[in-house]
N, C-alpha and C. Protein backbone atom coordinates (compact mmCIF):
# COMPACT_ATOMS: atom_id res chain seq x y z
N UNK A 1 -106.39 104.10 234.12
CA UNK A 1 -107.66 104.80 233.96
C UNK A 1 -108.76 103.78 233.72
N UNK A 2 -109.61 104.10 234.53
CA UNK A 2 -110.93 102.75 234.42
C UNK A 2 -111.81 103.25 232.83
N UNK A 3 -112.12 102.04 231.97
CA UNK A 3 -113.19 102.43 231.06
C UNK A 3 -114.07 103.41 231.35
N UNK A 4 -114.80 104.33 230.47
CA UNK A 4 -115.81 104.84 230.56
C UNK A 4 -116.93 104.25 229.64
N UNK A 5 -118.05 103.96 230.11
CA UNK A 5 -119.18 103.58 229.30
C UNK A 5 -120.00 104.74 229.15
N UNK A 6 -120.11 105.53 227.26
CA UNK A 6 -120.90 106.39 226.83
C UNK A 6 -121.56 106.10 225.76
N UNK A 7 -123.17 106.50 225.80
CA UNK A 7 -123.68 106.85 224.84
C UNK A 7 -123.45 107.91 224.05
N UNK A 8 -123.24 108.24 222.45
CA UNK A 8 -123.51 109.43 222.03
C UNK A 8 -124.66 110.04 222.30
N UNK A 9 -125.11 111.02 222.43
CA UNK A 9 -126.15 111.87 221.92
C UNK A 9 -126.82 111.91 220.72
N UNK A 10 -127.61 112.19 220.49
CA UNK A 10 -128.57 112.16 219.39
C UNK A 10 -129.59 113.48 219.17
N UNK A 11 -129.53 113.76 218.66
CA UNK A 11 -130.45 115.33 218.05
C UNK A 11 -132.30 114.50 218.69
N UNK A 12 -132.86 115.44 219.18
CA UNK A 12 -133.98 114.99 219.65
C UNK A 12 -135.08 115.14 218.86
N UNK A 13 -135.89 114.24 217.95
CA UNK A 13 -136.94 114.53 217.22
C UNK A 13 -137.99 114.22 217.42
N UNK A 14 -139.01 115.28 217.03
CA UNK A 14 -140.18 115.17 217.40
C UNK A 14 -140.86 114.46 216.93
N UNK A 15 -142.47 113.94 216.59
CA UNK A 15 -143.02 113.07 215.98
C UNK A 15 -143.22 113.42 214.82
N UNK A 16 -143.04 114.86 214.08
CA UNK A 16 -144.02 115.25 213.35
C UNK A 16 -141.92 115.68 212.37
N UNK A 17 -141.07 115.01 212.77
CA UNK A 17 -139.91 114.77 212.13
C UNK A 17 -140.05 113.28 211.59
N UNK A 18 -140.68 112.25 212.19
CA UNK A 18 -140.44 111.29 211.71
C UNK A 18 -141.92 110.77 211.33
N UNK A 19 -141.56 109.54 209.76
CA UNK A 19 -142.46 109.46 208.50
C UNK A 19 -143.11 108.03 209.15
N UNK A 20 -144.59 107.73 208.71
CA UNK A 20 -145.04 106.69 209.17
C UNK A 20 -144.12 105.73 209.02
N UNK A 21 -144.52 105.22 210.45
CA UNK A 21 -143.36 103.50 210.99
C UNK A 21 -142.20 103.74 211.70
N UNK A 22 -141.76 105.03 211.26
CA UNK A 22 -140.20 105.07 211.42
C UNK A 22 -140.24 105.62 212.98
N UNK A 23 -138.61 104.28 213.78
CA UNK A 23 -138.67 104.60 215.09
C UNK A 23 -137.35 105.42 215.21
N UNK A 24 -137.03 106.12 216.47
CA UNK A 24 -136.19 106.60 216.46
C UNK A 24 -134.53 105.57 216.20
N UNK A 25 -133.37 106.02 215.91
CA UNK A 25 -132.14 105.25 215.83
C UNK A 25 -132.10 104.80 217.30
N UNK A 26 -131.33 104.07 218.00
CA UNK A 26 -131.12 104.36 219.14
C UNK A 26 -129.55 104.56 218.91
N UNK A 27 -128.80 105.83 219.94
CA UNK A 27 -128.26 106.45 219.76
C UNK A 27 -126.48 104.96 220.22
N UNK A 28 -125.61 105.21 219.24
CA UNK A 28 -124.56 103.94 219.73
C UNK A 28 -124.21 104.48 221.13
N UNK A 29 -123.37 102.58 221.67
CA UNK A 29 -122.86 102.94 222.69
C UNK A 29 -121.35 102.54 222.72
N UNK A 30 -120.51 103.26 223.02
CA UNK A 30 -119.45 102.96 223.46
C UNK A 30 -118.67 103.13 224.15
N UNK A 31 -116.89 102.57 224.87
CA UNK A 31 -116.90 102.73 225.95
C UNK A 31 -115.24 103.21 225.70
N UNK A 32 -114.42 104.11 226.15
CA UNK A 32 -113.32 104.95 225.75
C UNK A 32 -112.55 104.37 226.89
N UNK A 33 -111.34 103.71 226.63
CA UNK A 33 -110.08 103.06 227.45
C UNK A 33 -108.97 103.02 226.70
N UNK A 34 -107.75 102.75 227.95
CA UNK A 34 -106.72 102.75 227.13
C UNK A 34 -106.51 101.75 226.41
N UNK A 35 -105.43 102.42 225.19
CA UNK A 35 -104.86 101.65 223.86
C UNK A 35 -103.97 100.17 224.53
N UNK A 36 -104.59 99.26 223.95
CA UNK A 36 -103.69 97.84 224.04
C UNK A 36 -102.74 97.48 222.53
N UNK A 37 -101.86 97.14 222.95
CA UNK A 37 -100.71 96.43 221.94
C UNK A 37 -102.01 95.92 220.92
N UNK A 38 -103.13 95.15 221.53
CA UNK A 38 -103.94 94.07 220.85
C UNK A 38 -104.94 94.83 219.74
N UNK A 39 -104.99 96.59 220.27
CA UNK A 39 -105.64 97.72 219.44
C UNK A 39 -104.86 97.98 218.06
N UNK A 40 -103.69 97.88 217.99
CA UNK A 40 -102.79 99.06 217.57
C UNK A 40 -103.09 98.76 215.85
N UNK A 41 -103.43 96.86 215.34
CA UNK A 41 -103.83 96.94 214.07
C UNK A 41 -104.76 97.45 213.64
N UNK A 42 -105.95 97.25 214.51
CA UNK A 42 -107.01 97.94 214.15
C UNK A 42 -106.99 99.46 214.20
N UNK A 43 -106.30 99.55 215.26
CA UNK A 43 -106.28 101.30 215.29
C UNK A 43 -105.76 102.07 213.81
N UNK A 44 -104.38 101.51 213.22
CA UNK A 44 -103.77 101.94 211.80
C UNK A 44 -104.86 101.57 210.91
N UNK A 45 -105.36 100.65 211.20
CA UNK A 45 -106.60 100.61 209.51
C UNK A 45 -107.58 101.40 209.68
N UNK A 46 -108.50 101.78 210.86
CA UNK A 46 -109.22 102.92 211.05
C UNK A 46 -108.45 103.97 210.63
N UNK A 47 -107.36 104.75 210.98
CA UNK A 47 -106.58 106.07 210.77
C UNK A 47 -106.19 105.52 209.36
N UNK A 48 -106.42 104.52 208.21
CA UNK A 48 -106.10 104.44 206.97
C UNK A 48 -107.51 104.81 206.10
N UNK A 49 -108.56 104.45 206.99
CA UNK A 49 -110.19 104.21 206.63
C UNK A 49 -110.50 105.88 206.36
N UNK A 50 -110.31 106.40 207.49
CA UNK A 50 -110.70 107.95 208.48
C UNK A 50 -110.08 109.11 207.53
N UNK A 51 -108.47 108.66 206.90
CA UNK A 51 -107.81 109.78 207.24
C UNK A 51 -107.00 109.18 205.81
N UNK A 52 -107.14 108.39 205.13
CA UNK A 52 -106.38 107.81 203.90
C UNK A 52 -104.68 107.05 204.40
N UNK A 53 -103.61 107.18 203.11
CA UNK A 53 -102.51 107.06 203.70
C UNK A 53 -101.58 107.97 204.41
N UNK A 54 -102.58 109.38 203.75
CA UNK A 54 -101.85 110.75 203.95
C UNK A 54 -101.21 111.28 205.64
N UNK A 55 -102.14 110.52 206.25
CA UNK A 55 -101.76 110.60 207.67
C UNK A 55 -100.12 110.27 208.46
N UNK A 56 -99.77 109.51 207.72
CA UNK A 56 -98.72 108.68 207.68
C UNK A 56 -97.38 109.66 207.43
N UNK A 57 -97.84 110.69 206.74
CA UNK A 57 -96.84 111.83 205.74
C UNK A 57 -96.71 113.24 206.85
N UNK A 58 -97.76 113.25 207.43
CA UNK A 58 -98.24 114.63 208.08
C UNK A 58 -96.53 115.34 208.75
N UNK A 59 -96.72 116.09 208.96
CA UNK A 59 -95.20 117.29 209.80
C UNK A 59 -95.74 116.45 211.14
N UNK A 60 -97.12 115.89 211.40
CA UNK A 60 -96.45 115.66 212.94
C UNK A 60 -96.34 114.13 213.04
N UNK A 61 -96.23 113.70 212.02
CA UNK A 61 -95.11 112.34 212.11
C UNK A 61 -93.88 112.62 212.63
N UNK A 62 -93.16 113.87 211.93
CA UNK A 62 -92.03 114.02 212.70
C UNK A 62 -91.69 113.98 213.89
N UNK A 63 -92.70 114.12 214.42
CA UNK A 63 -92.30 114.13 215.84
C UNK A 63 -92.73 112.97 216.90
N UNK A 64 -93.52 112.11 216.39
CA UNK A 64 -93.93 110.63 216.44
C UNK A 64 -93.05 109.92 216.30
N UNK A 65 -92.22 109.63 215.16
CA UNK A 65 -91.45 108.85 214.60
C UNK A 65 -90.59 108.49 216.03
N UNK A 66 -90.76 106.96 215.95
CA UNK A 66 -89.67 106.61 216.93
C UNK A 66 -89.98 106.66 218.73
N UNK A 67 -90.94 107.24 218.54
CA UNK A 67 -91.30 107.51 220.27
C UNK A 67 -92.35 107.10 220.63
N UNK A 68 -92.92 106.55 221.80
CA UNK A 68 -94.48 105.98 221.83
C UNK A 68 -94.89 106.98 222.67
N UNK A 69 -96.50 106.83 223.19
CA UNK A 69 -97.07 108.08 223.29
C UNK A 69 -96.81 108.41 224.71
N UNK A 70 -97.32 109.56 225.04
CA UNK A 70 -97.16 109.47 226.42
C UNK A 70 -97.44 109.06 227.33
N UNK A 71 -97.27 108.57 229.11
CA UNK A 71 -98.09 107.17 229.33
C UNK A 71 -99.28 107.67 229.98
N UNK A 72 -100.36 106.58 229.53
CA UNK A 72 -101.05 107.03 229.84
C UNK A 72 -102.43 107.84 229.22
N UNK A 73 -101.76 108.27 228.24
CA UNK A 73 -102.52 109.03 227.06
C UNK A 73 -102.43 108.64 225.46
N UNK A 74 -102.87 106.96 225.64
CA UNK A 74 -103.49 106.54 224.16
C UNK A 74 -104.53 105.71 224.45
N UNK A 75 -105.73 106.97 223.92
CA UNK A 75 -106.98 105.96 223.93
C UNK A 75 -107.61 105.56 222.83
N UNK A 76 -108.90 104.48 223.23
CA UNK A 76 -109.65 103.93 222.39
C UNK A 76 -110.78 103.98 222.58
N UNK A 77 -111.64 104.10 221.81
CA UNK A 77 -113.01 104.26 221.66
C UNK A 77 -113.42 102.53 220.86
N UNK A 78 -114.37 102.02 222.28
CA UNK A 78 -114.15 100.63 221.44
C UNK A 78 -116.46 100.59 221.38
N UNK A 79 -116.67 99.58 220.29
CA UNK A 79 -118.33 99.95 220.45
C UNK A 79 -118.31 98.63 221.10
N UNK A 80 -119.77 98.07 221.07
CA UNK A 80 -120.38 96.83 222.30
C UNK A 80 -119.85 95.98 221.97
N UNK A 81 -119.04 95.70 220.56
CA UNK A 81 -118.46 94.33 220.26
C UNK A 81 -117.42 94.48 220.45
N UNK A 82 -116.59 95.67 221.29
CA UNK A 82 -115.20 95.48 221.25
C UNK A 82 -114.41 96.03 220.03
N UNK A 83 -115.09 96.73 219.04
CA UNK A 83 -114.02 97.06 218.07
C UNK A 83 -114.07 98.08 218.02
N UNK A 84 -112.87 98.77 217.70
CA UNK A 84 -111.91 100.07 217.73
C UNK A 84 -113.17 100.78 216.48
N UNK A 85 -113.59 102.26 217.61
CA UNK A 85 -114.53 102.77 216.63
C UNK A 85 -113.72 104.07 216.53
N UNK A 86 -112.96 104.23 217.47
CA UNK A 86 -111.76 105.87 217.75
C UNK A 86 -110.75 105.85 218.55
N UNK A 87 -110.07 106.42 217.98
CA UNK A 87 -108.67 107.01 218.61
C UNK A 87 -107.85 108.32 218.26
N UNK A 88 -107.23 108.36 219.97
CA UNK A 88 -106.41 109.59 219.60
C UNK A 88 -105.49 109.58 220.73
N UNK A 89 -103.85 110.24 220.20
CA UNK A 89 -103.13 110.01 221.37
C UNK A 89 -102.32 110.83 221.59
N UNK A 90 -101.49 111.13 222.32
CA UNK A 90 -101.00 112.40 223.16
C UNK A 90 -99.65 112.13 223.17
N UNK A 91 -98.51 112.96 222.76
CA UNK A 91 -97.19 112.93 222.54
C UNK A 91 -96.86 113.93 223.53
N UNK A 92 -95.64 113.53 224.21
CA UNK A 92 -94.45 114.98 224.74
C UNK A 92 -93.65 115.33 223.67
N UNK A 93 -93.69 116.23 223.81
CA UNK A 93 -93.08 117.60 223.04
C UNK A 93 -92.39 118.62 224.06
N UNK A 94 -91.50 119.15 222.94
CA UNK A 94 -90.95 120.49 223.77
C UNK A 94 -91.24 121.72 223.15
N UNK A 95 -91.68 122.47 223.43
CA UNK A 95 -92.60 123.63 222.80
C UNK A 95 -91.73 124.72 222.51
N UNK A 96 -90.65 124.51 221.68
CA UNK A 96 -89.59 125.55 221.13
C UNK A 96 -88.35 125.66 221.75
N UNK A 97 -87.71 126.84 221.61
CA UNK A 97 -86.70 126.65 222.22
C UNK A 97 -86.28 126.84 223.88
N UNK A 98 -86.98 127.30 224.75
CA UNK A 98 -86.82 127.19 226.05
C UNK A 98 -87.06 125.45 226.73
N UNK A 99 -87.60 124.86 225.35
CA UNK A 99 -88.26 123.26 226.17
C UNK A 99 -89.47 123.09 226.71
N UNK A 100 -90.51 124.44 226.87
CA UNK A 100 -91.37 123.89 227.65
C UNK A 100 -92.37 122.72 227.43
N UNK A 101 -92.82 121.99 228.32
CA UNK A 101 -93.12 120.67 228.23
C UNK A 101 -94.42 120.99 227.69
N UNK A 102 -94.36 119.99 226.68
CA UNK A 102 -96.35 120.26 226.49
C UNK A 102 -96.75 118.73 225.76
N UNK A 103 -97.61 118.32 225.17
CA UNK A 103 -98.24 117.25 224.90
C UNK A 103 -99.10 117.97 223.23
N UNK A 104 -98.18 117.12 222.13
CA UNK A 104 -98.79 116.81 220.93
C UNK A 104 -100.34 116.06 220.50
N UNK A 105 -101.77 116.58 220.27
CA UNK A 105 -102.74 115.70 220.19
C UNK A 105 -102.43 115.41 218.90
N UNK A 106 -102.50 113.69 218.70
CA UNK A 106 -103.27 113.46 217.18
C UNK A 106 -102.08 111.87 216.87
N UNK A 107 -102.57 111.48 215.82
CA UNK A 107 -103.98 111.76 215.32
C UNK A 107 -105.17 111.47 215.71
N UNK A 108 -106.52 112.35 215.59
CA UNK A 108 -107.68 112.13 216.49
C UNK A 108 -108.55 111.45 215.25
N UNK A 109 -109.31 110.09 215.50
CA UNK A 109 -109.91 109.98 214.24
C UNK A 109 -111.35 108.84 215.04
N UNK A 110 -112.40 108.84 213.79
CA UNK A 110 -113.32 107.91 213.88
C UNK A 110 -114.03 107.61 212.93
N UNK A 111 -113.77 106.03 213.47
CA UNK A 111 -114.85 105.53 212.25
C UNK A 111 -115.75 105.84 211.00
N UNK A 112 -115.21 106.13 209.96
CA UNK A 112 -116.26 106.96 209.50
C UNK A 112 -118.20 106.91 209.69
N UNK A 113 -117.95 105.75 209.57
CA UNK A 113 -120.16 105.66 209.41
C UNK A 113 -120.02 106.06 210.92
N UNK A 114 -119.71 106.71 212.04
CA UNK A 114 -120.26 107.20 212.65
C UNK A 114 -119.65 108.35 213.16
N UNK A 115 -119.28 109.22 212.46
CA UNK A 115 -118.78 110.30 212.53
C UNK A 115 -119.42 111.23 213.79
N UNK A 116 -121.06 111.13 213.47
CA UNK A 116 -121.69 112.28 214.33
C UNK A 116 -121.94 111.52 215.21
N UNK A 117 -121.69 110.93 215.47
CA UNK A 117 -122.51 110.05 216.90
C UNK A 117 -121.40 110.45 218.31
N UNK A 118 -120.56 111.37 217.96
CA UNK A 118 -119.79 112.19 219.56
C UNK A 118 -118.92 110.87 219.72
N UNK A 119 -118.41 110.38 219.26
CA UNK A 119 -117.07 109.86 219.17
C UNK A 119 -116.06 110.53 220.01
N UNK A 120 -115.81 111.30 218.18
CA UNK A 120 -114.56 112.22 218.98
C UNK A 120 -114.17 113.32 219.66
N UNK A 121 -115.51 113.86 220.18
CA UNK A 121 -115.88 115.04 220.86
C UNK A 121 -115.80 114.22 222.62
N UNK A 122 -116.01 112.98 222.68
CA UNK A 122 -115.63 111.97 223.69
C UNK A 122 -114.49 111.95 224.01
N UNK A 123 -113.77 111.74 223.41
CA UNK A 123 -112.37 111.41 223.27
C UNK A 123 -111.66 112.48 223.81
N UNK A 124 -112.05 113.79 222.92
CA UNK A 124 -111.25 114.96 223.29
C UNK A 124 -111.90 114.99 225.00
N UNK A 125 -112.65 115.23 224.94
CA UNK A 125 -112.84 115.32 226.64
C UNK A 125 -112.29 114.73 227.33
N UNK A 126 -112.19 112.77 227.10
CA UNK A 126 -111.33 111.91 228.24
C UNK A 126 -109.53 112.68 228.07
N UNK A 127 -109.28 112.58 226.44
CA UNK A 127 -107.78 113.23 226.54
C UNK A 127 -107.70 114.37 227.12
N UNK A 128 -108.79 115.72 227.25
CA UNK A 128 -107.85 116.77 228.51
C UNK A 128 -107.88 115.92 229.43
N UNK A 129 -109.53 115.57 230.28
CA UNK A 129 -109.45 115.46 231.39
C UNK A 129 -107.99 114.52 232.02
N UNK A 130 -108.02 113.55 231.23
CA UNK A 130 -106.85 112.85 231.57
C UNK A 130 -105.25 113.56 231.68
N UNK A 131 -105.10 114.47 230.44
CA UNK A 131 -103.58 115.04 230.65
C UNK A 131 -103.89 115.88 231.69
N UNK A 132 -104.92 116.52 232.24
CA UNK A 132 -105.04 117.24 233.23
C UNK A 132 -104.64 116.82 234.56
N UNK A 133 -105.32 115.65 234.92
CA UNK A 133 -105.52 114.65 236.07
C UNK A 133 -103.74 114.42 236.09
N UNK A 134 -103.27 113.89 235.08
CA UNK A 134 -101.91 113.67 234.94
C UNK A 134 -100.57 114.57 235.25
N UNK A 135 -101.10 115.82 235.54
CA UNK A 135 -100.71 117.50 235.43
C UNK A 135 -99.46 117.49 234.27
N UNK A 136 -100.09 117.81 233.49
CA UNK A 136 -99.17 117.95 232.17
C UNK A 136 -99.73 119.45 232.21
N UNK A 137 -99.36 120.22 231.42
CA UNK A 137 -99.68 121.96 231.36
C UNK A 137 -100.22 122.31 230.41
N UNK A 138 -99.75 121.89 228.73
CA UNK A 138 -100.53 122.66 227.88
C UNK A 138 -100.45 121.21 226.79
N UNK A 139 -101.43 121.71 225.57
CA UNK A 139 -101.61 120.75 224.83
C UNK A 139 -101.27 121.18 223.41
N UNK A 140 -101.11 120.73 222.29
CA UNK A 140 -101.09 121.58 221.49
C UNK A 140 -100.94 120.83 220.09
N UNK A 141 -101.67 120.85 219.17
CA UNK A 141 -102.31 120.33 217.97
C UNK A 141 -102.42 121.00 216.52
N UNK A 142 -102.27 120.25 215.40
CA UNK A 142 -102.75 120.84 214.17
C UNK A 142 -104.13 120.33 214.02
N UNK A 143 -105.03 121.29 213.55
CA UNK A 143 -106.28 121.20 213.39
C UNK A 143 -107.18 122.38 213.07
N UNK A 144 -108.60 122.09 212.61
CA UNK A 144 -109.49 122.93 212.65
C UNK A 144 -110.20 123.72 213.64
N UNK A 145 -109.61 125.27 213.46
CA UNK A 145 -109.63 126.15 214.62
C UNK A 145 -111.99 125.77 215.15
N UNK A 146 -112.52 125.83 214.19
CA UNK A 146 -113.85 125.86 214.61
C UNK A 146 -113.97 124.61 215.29
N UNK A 147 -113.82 123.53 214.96
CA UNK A 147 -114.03 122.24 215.91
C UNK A 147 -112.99 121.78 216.86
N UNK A 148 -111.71 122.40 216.99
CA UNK A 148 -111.09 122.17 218.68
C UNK A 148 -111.04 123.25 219.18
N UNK A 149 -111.74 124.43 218.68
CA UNK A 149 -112.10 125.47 219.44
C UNK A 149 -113.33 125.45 220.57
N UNK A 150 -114.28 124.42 220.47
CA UNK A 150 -115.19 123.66 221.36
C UNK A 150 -114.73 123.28 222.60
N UNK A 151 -113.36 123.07 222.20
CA UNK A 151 -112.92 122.11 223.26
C UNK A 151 -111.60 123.26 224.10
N UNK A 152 -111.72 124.56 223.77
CA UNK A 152 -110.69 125.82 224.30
C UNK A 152 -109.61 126.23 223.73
N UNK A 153 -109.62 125.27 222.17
CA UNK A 153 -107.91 125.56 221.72
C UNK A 153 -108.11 126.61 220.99
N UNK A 154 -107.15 127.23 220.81
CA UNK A 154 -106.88 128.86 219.94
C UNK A 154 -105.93 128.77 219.54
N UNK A 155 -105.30 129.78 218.52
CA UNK A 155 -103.77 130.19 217.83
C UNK A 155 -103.49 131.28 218.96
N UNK A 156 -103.53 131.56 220.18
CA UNK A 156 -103.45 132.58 220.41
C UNK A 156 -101.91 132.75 221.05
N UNK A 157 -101.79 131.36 221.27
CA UNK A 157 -100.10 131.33 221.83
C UNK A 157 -99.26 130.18 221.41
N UNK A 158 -99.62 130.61 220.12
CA UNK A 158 -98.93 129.53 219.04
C UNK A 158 -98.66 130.36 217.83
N UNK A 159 -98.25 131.41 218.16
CA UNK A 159 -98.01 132.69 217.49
C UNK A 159 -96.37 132.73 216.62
N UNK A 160 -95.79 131.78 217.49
CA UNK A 160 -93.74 132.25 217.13
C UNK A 160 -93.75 130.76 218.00
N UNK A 161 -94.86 129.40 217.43
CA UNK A 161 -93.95 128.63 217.35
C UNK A 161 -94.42 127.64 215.89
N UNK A 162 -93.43 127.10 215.54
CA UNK A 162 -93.47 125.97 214.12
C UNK A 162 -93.16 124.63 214.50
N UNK A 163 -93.64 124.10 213.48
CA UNK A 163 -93.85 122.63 213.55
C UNK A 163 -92.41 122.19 212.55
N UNK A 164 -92.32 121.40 212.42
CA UNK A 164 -90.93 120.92 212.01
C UNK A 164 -91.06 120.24 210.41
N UNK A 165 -91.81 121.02 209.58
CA UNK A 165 -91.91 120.60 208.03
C UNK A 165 -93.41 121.48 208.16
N UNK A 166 -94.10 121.30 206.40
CA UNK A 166 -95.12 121.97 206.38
C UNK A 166 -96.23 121.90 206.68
N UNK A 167 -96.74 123.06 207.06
CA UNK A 167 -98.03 122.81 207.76
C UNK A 167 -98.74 124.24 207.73
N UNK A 168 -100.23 124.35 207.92
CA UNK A 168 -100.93 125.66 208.22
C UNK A 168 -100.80 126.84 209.29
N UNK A 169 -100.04 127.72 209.21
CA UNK A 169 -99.81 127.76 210.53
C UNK A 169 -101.19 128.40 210.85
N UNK A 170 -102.00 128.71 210.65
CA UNK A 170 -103.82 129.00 211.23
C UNK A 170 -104.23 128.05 212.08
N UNK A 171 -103.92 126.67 211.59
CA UNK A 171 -103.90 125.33 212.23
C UNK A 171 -103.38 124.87 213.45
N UNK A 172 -102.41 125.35 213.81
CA UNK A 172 -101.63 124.81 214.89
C UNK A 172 -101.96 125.99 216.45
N UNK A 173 -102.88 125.11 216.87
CA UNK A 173 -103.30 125.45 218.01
C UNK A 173 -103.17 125.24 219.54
N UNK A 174 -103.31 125.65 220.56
CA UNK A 174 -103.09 125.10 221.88
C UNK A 174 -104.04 125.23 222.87
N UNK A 175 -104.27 124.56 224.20
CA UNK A 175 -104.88 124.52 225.02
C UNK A 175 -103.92 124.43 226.08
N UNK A 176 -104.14 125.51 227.20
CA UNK A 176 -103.14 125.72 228.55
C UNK A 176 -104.06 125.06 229.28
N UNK A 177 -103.71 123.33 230.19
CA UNK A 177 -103.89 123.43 230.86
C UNK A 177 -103.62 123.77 232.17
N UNK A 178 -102.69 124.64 232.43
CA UNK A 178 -101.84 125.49 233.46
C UNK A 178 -101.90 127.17 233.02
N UNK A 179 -102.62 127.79 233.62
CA UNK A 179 -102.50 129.75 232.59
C UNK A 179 -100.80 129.81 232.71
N UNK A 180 -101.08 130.22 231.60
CA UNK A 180 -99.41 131.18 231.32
C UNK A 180 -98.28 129.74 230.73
N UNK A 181 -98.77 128.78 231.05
CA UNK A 181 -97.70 127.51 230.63
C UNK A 181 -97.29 127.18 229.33
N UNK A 182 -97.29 128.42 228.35
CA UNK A 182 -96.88 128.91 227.24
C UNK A 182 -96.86 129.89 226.53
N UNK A 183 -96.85 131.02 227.88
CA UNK A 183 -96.24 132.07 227.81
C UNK A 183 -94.53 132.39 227.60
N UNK A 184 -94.19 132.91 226.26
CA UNK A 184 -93.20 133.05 225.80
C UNK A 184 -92.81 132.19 224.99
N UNK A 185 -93.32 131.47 224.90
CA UNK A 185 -92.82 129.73 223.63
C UNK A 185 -92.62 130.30 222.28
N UNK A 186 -91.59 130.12 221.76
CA UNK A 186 -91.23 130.35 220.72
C UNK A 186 -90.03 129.58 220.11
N UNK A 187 -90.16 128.91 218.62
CA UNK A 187 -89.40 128.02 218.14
C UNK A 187 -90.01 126.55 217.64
N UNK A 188 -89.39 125.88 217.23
CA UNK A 188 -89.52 124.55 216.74
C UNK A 188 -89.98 124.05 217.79
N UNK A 189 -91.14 122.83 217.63
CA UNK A 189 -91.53 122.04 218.18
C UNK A 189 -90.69 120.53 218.29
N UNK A 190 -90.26 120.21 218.53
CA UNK A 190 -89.45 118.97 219.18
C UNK A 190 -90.07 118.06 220.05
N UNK A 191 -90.03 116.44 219.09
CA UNK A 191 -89.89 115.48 220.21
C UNK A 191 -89.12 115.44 221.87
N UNK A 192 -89.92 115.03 222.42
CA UNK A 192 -89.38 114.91 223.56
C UNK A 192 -89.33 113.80 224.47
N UNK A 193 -90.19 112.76 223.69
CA UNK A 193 -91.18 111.72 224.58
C UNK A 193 -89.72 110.53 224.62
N UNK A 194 -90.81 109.35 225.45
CA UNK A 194 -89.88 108.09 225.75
C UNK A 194 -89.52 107.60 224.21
N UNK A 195 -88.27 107.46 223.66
CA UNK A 195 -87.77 106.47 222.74
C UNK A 195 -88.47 104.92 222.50
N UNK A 196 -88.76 104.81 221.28
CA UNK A 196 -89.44 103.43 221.39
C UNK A 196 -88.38 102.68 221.09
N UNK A 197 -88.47 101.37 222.31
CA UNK A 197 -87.66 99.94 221.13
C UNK A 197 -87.81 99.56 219.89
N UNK A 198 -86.74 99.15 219.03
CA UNK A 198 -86.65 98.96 217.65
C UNK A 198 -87.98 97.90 217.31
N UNK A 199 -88.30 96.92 218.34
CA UNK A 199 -89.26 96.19 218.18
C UNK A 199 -90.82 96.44 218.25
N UNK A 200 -90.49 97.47 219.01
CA UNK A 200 -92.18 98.78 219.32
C UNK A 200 -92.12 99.74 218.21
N UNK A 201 -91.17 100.39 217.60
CA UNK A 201 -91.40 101.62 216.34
C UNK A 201 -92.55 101.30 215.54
N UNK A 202 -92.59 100.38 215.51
CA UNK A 202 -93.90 99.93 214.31
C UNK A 202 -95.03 100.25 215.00
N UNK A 203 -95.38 99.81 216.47
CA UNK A 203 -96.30 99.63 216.98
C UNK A 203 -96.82 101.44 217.75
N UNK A 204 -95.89 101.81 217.50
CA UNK A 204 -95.47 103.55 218.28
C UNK A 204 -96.33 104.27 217.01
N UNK A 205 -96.03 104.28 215.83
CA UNK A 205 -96.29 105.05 214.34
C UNK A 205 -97.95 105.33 214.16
């Protein structure tokens, strides 16, 4: 997948918003590609920065543990100097007990000091478009129904399935990119992805 070079967006203000002198920010730029081996430290200290150690603990470690992501689908959000401002990456999964194939998001995170600057509203866009392009079928995530609901995910067919330790189930949402490609799913969510080498597990986590 070739880089993309994006600006965030920026809320548009008028003159009579801003106080004598003051010019507008100019809005950051950065450019979303795939994850390199050469990312992966920086990437864990951002997701330590973003998200504490707690990330590390989550139910969908379980299904991480041991497997690297899917290919193709670990990106980075890097700014003009090259450093890791976001990431988020995409696991196979088997979506209960029939198996159907689907793709785990997360963890999705950024930088904190620039939270609003459309980071990770970036990101989520390159990750469908990409599992799309890739034809993978559905996606499916723990998260906040109001902010990956932007992006089409719902509980609506994530009804009779669980995650494999505790978790919200209000939270655990999906996006079909195929209609009906999780119709009937029901059961435990299960790893499914490529096995990492003993020498990659670290670098997989």
């Amino acid at each position: 997948m070739d880089k993309i070079s994006m600006a965030a967006a920026t809320p548009a203000l008028s003159s009579s918003h801003l106080g004598e002198g003051e010019e507008h920010a100019p809005a950051p730029v950065f450019v979303i590609g795939q994850e390199t081996a050469a990312d992966i430290p920086a990437r864990d200290a951002l997701l330590d920065r973003a998200m504490g150690p707690r990330w590390r603990k989550k139910s969908s470690e379980k299904l991480r543990k041991g497997r690297i992501p899917a290919e193709g689908l670990a990106l980075v959000a890097r700014d003009e100097f090259g450093t890791v401002v976001g990431t988020v990456r995409l696991w196979d999964v088997a979506a209960g007990i029939d198996g159907a194939h689907a793709l785990l998001l997360g963890p999705l995170a950024v930088e904190p000091t620039l939270k609003s600057a459309g980071i990770g509203s970036a990101l989520m866009r390159e990750a469908i478009a990409e599992a799309t392009r890739l034809g993978h079928a559905a996606i499916i995530l723990v998260g906040d129904a109001p902010y990956y609901g932007r992006f089409g995910f719902s509980a609506r067919k994530t009804g009779h399935l669980a995650m494999p330790g505790p978790y919200e189930r209000h939270r655990l949402l999906a996006l079909e990119l195929v209609p009906r490609a999780l119709d009937g799913a029901r059961g435990v969510i299960r790893p499914a992805g490529r096995k990492a080498k003993p020498a990659r597990i670290a670098e997989a986590v």
